[in-house]
N, C-alpha and C. Protein backbone atom coordinates (compact mmCIF):
# COMPACT_ATOMS: atom_id res chain seq x y z
N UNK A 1 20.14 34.43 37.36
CA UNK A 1 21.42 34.92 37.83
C UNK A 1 22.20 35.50 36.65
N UNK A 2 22.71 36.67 36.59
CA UNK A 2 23.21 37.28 35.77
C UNK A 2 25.05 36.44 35.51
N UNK A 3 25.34 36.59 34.50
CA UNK A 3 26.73 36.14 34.34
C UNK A 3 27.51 36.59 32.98
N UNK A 4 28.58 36.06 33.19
CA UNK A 4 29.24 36.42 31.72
C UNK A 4 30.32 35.67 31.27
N UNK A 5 30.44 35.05 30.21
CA UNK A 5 31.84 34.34 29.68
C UNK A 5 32.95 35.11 29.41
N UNK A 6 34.23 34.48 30.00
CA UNK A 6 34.97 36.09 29.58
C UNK A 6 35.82 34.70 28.75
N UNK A 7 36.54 34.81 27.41
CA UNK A 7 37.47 33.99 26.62
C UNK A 7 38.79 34.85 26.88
N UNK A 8 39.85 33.97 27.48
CA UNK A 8 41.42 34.47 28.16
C UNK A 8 42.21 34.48 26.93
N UNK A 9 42.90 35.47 26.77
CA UNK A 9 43.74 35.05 26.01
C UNK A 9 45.04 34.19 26.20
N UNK A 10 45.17 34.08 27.19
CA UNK A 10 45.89 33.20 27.43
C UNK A 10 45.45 32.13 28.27
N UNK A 11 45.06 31.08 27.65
CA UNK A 11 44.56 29.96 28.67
C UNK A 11 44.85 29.65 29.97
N UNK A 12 44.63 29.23 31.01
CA UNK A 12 45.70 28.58 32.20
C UNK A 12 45.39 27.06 31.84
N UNK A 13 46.56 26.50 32.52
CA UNK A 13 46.74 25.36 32.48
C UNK A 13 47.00 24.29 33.59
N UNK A 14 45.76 23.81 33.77
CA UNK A 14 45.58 22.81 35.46
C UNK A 14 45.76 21.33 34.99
N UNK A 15 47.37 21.13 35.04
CA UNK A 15 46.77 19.71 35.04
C UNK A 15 47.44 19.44 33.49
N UNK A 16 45.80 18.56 33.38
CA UNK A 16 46.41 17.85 31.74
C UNK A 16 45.02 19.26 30.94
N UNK A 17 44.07 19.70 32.24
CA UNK A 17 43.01 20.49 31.90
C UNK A 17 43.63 21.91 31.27
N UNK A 18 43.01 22.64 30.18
CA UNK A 18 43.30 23.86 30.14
C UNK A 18 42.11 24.55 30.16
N UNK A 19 42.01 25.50 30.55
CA UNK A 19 40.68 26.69 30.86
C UNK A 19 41.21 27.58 30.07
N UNK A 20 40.39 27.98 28.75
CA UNK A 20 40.12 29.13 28.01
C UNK A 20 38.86 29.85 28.02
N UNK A 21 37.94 29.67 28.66
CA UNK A 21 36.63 30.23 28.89
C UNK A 21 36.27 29.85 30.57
N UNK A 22 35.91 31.38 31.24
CA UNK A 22 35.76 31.54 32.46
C UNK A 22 34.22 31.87 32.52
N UNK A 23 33.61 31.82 33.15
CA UNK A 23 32.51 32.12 33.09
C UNK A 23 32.32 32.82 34.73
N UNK A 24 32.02 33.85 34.60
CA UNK A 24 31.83 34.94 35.98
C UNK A 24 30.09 35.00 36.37
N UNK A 25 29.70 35.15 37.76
CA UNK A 25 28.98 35.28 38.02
C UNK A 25 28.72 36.35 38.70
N UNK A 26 27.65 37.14 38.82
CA UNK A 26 27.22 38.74 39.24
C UNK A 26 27.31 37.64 41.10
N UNK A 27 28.58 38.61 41.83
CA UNK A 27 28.41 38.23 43.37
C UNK A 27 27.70 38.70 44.15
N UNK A 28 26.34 37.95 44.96
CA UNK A 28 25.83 38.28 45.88
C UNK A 28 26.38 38.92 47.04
N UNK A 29 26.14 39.41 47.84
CA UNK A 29 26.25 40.48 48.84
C UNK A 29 27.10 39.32 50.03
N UNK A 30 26.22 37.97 50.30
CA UNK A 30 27.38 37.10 51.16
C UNK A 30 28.80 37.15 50.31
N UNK A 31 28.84 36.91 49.42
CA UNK A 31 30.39 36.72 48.56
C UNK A 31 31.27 37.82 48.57
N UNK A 32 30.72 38.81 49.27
CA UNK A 32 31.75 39.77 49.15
C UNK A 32 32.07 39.73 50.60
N UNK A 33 31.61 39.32 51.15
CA UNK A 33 31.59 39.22 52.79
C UNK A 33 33.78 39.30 53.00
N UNK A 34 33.98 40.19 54.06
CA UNK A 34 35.25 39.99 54.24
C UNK A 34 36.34 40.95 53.14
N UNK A 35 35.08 41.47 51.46
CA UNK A 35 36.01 42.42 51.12
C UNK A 35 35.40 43.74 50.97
N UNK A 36 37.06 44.45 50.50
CA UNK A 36 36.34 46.31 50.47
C UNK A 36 35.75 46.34 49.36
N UNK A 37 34.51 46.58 48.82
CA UNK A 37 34.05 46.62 47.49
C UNK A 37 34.82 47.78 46.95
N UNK A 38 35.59 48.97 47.45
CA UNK A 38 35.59 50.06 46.34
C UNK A 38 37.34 49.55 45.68
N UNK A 39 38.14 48.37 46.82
CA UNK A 39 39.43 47.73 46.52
C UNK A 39 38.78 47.31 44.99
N UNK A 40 37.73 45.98 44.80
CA UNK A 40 37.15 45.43 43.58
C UNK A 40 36.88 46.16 43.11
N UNK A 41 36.31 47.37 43.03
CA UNK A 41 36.11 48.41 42.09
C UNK A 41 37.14 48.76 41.11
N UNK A 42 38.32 48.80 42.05
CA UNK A 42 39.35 49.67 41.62
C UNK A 42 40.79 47.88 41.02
N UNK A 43 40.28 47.17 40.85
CA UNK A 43 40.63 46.06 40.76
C UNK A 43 41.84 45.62 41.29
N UNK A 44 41.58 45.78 42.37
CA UNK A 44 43.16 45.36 43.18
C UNK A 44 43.40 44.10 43.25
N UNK A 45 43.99 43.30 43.14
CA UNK A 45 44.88 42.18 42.87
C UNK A 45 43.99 41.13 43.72
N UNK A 46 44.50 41.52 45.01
CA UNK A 46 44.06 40.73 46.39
C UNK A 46 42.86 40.82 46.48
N UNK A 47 41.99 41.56 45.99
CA UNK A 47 40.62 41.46 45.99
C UNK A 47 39.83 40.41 45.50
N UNK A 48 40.29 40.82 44.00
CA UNK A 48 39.64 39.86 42.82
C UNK A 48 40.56 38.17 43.40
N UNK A 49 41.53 38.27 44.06
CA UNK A 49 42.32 36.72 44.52
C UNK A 49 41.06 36.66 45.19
N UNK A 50 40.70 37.36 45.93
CA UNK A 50 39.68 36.45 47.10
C UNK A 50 38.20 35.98 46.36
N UNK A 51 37.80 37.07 45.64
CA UNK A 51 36.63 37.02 45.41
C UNK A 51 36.04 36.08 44.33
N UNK A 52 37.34 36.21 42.85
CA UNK A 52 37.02 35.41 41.85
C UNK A 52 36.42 33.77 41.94
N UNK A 53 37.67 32.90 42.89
CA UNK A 53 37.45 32.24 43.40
C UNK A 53 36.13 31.42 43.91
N UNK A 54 35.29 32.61 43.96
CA UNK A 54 33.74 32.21 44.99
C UNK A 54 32.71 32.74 43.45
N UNK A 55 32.82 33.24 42.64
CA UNK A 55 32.01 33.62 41.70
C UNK A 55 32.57 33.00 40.04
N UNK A 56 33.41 32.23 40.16
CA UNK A 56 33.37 31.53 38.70
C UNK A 56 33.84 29.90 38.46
N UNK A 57 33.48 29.66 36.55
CA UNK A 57 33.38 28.89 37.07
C UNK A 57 33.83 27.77 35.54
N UNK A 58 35.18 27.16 35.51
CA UNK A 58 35.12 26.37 36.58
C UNK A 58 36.40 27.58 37.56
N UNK A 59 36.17 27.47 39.18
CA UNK A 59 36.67 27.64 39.90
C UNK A 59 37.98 28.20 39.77
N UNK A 60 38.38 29.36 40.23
CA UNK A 60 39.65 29.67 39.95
C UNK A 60 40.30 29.71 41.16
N UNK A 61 41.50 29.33 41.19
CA UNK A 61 42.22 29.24 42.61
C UNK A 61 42.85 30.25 42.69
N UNK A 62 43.85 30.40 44.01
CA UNK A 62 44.43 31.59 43.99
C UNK A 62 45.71 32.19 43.34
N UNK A 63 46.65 30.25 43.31
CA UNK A 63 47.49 30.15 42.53
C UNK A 63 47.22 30.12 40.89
N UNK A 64 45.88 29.98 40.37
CA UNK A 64 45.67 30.19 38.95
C UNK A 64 46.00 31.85 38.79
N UNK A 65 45.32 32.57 39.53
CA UNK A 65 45.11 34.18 39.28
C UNK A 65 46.71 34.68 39.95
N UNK A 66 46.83 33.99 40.41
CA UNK A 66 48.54 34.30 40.53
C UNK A 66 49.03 34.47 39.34
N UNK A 67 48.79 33.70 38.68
CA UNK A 67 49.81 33.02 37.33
C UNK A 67 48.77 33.26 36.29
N UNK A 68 47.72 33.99 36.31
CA UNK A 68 47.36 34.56 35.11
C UNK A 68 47.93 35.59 34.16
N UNK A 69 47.64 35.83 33.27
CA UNK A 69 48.04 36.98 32.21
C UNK A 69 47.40 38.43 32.92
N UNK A 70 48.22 39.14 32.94
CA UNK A 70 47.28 40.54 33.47
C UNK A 70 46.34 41.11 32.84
N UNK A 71 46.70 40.95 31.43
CA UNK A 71 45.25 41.23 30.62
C UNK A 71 44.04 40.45 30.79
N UNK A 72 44.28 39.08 31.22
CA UNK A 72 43.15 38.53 31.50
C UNK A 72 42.48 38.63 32.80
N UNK A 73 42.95 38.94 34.00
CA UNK A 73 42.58 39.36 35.36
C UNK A 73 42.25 40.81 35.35
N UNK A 74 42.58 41.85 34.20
CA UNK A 74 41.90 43.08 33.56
C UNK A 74 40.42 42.38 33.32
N UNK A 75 40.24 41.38 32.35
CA UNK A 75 38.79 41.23 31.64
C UNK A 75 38.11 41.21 32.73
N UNK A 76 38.47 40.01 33.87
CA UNK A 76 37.72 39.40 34.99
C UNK A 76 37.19 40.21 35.51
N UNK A 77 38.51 41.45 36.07
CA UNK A 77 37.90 42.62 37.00
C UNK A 77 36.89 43.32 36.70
N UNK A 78 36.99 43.80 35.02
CA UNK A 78 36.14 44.62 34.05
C UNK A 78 34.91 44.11 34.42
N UNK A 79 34.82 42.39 34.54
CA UNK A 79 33.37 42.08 34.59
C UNK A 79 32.77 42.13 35.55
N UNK A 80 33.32 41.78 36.38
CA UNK A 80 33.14 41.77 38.35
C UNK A 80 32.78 43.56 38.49
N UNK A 81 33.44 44.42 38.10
CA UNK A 81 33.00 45.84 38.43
C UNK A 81 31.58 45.91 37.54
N UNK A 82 31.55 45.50 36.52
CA UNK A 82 30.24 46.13 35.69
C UNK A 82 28.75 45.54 36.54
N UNK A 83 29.22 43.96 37.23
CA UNK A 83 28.09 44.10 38.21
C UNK A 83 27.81 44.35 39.26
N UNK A 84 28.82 45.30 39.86
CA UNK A 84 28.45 46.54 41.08
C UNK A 84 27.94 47.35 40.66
N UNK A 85 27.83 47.84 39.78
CA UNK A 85 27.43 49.17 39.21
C UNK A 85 25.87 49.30 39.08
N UNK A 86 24.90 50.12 40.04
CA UNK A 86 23.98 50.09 40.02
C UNK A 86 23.04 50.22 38.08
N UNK A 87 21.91 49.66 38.04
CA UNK A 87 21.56 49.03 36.72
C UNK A 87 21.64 50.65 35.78
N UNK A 88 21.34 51.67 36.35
CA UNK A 88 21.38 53.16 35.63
C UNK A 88 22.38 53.32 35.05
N UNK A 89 23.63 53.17 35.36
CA UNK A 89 25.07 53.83 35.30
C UNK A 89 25.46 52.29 34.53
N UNK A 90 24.60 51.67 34.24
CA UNK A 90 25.16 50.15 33.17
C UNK A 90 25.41 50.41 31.84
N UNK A 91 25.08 51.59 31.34
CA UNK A 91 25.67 52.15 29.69
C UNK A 91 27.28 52.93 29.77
N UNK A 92 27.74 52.89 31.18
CA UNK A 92 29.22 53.61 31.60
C UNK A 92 30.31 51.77 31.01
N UNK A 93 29.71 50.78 31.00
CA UNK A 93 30.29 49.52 30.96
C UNK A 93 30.12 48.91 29.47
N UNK A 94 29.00 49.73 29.01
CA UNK A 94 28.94 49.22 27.69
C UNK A 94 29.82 49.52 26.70
């Protein structure tokens, strides 16, 4: 299974827990079930709310990505789009 660590610059903070390292997973075709892929493409907010959720890990809620840094829900998206991208067009991400 393909994946990727993304390091936040700004940590979130659950708890007494803080998450500075997310780790994303390439989403299977059920996990997108319910969204527009070209919305995730284009990294729309409500997208990546639904989707992140089901592909990382540890787990991000909806109220975390609420209250994330926008630069860091930039990285997430960055990574989540680079594995739509059929494997040819994978040097456009590099």
């Amino acid at each position: 299974m393909t994946q990727k660590t993304v390091t936040l610059d700004n940590p979130i903070q659950r708890g007494e827990q803080t998450i500075s390292d997310i780790v994303v997973r390439k989403p299977m075709a059920g996990q997108l079930r319910g969204l527009n892929m070209t919305d995730i493409l284009q990294m729309d907010v409500n997208a990546l709310s639904k989707l992140l959720p089901r592909i990382t890990s540890p787990a991000l809620t909806e109220v975390d990505i609420g209250a994330m840094d926008p630069a860091d829900l930039m990285q997430l998206g960055q990574e989540v789009a680079a594995f739509l991208l059929p494997t040819k067009l994978a040097y456009l991400t590099a």
